[in-house]
Protein backbone atom coordinates (compact mmCIF):
# COMPACT_ATOMS: atom_id res chain seq x y z
CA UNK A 1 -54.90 -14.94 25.43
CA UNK A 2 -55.73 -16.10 21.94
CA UNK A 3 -55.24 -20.17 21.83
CA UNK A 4 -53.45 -19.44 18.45
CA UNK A 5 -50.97 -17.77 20.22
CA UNK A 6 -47.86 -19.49 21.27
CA UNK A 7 -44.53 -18.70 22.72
CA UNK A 8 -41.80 -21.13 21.93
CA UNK A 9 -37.95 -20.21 23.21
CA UNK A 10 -35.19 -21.65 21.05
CA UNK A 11 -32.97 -22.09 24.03
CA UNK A 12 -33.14 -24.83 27.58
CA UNK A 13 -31.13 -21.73 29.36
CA UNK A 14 -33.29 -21.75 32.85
CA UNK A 15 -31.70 -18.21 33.10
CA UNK A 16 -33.67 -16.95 29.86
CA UNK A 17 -36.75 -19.39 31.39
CA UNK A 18 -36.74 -16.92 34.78
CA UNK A 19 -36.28 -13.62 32.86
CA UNK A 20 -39.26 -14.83 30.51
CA UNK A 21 -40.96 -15.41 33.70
CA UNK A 22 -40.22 -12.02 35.16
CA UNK A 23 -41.67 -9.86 32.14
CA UNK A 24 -44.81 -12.47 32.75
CA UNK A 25 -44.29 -14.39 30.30
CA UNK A 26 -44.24 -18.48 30.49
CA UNK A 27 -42.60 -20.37 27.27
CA UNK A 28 -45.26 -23.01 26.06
CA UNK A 29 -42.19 -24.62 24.86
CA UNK A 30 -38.69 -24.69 25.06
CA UNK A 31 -37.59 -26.16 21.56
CA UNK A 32 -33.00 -25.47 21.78
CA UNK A 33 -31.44 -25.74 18.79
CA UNK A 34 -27.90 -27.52 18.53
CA UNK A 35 -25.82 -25.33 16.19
CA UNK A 36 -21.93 -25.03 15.61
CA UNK A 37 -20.88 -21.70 17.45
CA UNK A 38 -17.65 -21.63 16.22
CA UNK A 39 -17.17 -17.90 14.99
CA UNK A 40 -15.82 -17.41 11.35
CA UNK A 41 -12.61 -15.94 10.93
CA UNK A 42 -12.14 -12.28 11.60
CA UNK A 43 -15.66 -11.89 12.18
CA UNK A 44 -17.02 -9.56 14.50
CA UNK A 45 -18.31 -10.12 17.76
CA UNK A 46 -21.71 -8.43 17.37
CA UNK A 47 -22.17 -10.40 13.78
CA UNK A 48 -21.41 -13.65 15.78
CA UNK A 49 -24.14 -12.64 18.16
CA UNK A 50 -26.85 -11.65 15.28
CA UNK A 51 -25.75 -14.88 13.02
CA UNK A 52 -26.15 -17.80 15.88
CA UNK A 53 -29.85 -16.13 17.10
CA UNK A 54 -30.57 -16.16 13.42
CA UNK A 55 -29.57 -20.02 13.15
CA UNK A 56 -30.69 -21.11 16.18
CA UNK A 57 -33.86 -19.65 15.41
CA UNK A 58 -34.49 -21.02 11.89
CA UNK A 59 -33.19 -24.22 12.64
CA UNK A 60 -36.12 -24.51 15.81
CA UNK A 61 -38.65 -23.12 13.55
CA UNK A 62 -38.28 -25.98 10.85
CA UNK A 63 -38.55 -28.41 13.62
CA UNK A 64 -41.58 -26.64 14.81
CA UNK A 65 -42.87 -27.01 11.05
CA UNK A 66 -41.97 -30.66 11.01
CA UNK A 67 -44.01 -31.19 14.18
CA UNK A 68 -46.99 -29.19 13.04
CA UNK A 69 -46.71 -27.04 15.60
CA UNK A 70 -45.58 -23.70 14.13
CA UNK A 71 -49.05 -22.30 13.37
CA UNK A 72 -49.51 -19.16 15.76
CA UNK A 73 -46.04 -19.55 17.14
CA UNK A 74 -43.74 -16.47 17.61
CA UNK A 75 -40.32 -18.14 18.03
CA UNK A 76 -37.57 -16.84 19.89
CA UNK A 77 -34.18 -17.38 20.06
CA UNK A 78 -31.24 -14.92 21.64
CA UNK A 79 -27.30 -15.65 21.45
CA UNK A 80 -25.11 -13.54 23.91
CA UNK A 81 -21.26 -13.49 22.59
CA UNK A 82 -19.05 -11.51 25.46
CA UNK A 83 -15.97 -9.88 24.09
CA UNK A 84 -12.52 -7.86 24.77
CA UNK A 85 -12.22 -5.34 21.83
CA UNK A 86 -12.35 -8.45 19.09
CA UNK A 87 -12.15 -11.19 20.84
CA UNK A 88 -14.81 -13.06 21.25
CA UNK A 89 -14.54 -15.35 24.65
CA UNK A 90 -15.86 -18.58 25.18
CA UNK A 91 -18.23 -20.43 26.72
CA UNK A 92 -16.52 -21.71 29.06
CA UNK A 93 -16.01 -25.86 29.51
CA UNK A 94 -12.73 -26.09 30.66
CA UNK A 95 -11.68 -24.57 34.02
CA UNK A 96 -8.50 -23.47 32.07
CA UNK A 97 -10.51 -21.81 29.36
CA UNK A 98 -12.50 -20.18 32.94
CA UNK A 99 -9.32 -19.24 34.25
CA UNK A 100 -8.01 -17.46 30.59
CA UNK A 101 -11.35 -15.74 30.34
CA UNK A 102 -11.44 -14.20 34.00
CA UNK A 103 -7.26 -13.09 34.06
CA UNK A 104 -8.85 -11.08 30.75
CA UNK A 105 -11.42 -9.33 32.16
CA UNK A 106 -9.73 -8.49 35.53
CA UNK A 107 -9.21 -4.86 36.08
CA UNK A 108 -10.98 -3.81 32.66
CA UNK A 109 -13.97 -3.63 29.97
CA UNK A 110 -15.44 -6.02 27.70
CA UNK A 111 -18.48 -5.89 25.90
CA UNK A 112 -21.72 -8.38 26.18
CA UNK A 113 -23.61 -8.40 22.76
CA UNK A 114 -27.07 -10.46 22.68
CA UNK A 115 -28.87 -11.04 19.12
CA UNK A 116 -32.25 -11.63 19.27
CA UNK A 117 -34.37 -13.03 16.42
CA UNK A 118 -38.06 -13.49 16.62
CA UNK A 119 -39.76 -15.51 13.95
CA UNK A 120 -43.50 -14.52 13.90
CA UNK A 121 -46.62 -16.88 13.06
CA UNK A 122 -47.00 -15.08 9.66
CA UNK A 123 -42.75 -16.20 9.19
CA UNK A 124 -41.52 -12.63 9.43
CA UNK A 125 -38.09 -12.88 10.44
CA UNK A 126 -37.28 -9.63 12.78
CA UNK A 127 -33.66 -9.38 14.53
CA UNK A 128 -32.26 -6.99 16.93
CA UNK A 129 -28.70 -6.46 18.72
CA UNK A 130 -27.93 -5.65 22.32
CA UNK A 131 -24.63 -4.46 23.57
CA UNK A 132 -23.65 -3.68 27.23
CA UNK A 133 -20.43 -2.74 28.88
CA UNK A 134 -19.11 -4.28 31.62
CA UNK A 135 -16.23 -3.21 33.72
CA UNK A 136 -14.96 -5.83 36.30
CA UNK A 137 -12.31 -5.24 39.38
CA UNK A 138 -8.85 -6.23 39.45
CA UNK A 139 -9.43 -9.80 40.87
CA UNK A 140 -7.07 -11.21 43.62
CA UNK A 141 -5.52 -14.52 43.22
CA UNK A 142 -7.83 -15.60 45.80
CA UNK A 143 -10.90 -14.21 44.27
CA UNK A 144 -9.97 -15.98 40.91
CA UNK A 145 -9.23 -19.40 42.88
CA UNK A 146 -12.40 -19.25 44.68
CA UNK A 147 -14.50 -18.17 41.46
CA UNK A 148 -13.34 -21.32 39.86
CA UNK A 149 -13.84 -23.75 42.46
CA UNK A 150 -17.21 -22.47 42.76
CA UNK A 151 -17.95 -23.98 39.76
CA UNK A 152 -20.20 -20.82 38.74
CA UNK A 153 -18.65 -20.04 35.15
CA UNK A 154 -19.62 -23.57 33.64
CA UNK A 155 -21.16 -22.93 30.28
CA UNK A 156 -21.13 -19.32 30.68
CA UNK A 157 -19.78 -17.03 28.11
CA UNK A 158 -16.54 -15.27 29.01
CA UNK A 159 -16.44 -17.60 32.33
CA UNK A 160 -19.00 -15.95 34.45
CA UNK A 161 -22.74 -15.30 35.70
CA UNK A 162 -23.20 -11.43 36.38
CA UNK A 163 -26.17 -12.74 38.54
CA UNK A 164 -24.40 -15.02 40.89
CA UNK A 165 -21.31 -14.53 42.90
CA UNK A 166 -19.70 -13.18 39.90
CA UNK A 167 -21.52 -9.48 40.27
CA UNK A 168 -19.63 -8.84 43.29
CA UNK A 169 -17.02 -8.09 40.44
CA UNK A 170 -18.64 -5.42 38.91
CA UNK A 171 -17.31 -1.94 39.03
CA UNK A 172 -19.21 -0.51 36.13
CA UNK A 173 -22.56 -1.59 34.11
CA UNK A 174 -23.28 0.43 30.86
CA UNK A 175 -26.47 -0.82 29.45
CA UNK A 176 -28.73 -3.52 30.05
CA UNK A 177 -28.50 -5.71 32.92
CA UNK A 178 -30.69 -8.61 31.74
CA UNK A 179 -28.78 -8.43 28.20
CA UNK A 180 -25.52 -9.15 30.76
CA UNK A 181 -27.87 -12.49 31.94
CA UNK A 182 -28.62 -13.33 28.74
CA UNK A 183 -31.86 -11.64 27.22
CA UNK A 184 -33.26 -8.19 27.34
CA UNK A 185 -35.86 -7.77 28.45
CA UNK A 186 -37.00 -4.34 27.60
CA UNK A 187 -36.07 -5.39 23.90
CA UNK A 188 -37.80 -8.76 23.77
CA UNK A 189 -40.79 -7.22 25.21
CA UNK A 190 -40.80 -4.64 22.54
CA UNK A 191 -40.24 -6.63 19.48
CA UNK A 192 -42.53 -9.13 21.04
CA UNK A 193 -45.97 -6.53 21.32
CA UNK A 194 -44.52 -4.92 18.26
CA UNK A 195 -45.64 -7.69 16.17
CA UNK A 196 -49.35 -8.75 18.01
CA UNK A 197 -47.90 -10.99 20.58
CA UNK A 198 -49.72 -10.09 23.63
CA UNK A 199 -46.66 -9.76 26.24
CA UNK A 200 -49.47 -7.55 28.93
CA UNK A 201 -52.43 -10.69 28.90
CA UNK A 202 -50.69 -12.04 32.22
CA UNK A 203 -49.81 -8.85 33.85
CA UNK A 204 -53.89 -8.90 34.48
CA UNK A 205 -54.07 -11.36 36.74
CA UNK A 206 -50.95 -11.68 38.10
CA UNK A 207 -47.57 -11.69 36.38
CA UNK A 208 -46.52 -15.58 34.98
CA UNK A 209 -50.51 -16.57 36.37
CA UNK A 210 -52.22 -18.51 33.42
């Protein structure tokens, strides 16, 4: 691959590290940006999503710029928001806020939207939205205890990891799997080649191999 080409993810998530590493890709840095996620009032769960990607992304790329870094960088940042019609659940802290999240979601749907935003080495901005469907059991007072003293749901929006213990909860996936994680894959990759970067380099000699 070109030297002038660089990867940097906005985010320290070691879950959107792995899927990276599973399309063959490897971050050359990982620059997260701190941002207030508070959502505005009345707004929409899948303009929350697009908004924070947008913000995390511009405020990494200025860093990058401060640095002198951001020549031949293709910066991306992703923001997954998971929601019950409106209402946008939380990234959960609290093992009470845990605890609110998963009585929600037992026995129904919710939504997982993921905005990406990829800022290219020229500064094009591009953005796109992910949405998946979810539909979990009716959890036992048992499973919900045990969930929570797993300790699993820490950090996670709406209270859970679909890739740990928590997809043993799943009835129904509509969509995306990896957008459920926390970054699509098929959609990163695309926006990704779409504008030069060259996703397929590592796939040559071995996926993640540099």
């Amino acid at each position: 691959m070109s030297a002038l080409q660089k990867l940097v993810l906005a985010s320290g998530s070691p879950r959107r590290v792995e899927l990276l590493q599973q399309a063959g890709l490897e971050p050359d840095r990982l620059a997260p940006a701190n941002i207030d996620e508070t959502p505005l009032k009345s707004e929409h769960p899948r303009s929350l999503a697009k908004r924070l990607s947008l913000s995390k992304a511009e405020k990494a790329h200025e860093r990058l710029k401060k640095d002198g870094e951001a020549e031949g960088c293709y910066l991306l940042a992703a923001d997954t928001v998971v929601a019950v019609g409106r209402r946008i659940l939380p990234k959960a802290e609290m093992v009470d806020e845990a605890s609110n999240c998963l009585q929600l979601l037992s026995g129904r749907s919710h939504r997982v939207y993921t905005g990406l935003c990829l800022i290219t080495p020229s500064g094009k901005v591009r953005q796109r939205l992910v949405e998946s469907r979810v539909r979990f059991k009716r959890l036992s007072h048992e499973e919900l205890e045990s969930y929570l003293a797993s300790g699993e749901w820490r950090g996670k929006a709406g209270g859970y990891a679909i890739q740990g213990l928590a997809g043993t909860f799943v009835v129904k996936l509509v969509g995306s799997y990896s957008n459920v994680v926390g970054l699509p894959l098929y959609e990163t990759v695309n926006l990704l080649v779409a504008e030069g970067y060259k996703v397929h380099f590592n796939w040559l000699s071995g996926a993640g191999a540099h």
